[in-house]
N, C-alpha and C. Protein backbone atom coordinates (compact mmCIF):
# COMPACT_ATOMS: atom_id res chain seq x y z
N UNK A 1 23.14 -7.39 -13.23
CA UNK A 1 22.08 -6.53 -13.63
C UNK A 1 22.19 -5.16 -13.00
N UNK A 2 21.00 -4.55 -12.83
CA UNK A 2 21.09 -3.63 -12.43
C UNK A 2 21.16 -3.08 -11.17
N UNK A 3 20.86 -3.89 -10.47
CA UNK A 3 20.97 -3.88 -8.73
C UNK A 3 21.98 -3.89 -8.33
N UNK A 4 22.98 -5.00 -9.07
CA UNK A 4 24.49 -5.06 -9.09
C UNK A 4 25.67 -3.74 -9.17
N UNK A 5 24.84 -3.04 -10.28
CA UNK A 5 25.55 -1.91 -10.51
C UNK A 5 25.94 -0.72 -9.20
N UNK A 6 24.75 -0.38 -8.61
CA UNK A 6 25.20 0.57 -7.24
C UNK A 6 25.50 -0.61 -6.17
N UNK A 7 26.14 0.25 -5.20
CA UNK A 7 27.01 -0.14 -4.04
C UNK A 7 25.73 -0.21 -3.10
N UNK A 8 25.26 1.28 -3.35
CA UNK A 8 24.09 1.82 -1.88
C UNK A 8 23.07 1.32 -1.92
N UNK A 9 22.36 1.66 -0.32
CA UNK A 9 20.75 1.70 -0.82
C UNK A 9 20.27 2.49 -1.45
N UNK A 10 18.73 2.52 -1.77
CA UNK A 10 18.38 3.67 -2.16
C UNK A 10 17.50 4.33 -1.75
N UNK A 11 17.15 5.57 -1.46
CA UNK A 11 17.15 6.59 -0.44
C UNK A 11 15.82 7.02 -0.62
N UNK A 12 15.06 7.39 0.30
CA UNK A 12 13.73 7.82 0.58
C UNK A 12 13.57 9.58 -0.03
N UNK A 13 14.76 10.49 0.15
CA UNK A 13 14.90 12.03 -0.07
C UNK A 13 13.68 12.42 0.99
N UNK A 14 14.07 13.75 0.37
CA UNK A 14 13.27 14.28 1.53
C UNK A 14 11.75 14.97 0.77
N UNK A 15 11.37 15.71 1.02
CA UNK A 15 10.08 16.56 0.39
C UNK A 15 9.78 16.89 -0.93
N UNK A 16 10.67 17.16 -1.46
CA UNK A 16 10.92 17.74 -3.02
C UNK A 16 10.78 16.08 -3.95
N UNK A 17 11.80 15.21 -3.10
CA UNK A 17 11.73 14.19 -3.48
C UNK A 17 10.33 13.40 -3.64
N UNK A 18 9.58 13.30 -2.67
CA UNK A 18 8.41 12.91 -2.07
C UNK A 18 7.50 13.62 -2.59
N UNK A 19 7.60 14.71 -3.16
CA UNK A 19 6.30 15.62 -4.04
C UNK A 19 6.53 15.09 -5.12
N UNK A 20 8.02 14.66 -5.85
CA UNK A 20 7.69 14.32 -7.37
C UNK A 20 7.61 13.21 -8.14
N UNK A 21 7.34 12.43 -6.58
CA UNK A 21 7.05 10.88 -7.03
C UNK A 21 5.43 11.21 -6.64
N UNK A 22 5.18 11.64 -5.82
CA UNK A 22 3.62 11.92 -5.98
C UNK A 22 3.04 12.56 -6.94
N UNK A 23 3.25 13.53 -7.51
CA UNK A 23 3.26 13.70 -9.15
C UNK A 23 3.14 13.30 -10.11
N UNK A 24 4.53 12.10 -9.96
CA UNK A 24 4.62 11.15 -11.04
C UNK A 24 3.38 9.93 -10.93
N UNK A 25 3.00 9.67 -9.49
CA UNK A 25 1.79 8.91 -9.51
C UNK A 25 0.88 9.42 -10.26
N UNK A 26 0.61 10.43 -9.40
CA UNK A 26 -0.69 11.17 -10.28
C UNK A 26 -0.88 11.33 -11.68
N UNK A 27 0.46 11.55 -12.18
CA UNK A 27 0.27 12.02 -13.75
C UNK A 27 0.32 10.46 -14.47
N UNK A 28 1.19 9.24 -14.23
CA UNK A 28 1.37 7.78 -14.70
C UNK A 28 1.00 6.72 -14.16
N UNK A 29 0.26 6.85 -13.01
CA UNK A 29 0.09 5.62 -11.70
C UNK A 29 1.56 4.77 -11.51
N UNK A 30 1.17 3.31 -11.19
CA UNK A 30 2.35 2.93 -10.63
C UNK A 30 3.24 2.52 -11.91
N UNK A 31 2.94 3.23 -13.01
CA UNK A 31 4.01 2.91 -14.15
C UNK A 31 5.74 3.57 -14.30
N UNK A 32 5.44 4.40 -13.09
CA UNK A 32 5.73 5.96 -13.54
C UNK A 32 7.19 5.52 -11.96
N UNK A 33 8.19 6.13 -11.72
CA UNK A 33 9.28 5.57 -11.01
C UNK A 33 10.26 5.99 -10.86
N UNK A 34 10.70 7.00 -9.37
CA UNK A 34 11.88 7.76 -9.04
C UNK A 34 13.01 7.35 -8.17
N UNK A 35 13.95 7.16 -8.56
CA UNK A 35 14.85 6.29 -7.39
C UNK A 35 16.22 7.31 -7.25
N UNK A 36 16.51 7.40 -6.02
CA UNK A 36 17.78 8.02 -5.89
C UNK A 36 18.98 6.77 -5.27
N UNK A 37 20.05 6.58 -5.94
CA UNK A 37 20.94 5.60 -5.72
C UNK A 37 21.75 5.75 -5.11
N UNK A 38 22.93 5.73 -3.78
CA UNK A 38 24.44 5.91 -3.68
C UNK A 38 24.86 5.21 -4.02
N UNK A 39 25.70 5.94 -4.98
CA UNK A 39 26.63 5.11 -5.28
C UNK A 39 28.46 4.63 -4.45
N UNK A 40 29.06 3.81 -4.80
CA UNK A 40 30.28 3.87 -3.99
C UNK A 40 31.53 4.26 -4.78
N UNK A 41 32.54 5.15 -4.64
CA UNK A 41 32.59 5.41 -3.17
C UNK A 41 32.15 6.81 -2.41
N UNK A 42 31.17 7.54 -4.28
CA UNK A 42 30.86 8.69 -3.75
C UNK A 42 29.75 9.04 -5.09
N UNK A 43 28.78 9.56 -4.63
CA UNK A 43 28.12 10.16 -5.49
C UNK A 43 26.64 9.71 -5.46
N UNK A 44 25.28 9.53 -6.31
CA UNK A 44 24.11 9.43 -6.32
C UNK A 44 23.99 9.66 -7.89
N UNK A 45 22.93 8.89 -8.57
CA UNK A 45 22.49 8.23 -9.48
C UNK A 45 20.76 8.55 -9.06
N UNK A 46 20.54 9.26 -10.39
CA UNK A 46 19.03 9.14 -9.94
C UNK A 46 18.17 8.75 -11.70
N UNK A 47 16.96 7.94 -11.14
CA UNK A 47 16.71 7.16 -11.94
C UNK A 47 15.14 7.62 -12.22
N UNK A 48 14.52 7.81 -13.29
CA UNK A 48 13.11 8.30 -13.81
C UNK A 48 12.88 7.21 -14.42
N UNK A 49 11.65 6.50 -14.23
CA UNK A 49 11.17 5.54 -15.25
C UNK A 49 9.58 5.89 -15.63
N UNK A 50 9.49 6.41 -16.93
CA UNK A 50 7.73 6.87 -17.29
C UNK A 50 7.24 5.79 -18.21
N UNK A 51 6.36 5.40 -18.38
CA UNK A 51 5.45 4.25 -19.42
C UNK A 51 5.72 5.41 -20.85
N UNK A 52 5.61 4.36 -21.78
CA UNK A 52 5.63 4.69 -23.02
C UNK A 52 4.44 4.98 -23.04
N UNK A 53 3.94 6.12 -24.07
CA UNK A 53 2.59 6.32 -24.57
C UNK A 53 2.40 5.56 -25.67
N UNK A 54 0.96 4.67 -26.08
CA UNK A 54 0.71 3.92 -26.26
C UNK A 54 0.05 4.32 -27.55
């Protein structure tokens, strides 16, 4: 699946990061989902998940 796919953990970021998951709360609650990935043996994967509008 998908967990399988990256190597890394995945990463807290720093401020910028942390403002636009607070954002994304605000604007989707907990539907709403920012992940930054490492990948191996080099690089980062970043992941947005928003709810469908209904």
């Amino acid at each position: 699946g998908a967990a399988a796919a990256h190597a890394g953990a995945q990463s807290s970021g720093g401020i910028g990061v942390r403002n636009l998951r607070e954002r994304l709360a605000a604007l989707y609650g907990a539907g709403a989902t920012f992940d930054l990935i490492q990948l191996a043996p080099a690089g980062v994967r970043a992941e947005m998940r928003l709810p469908c509008a209904s």
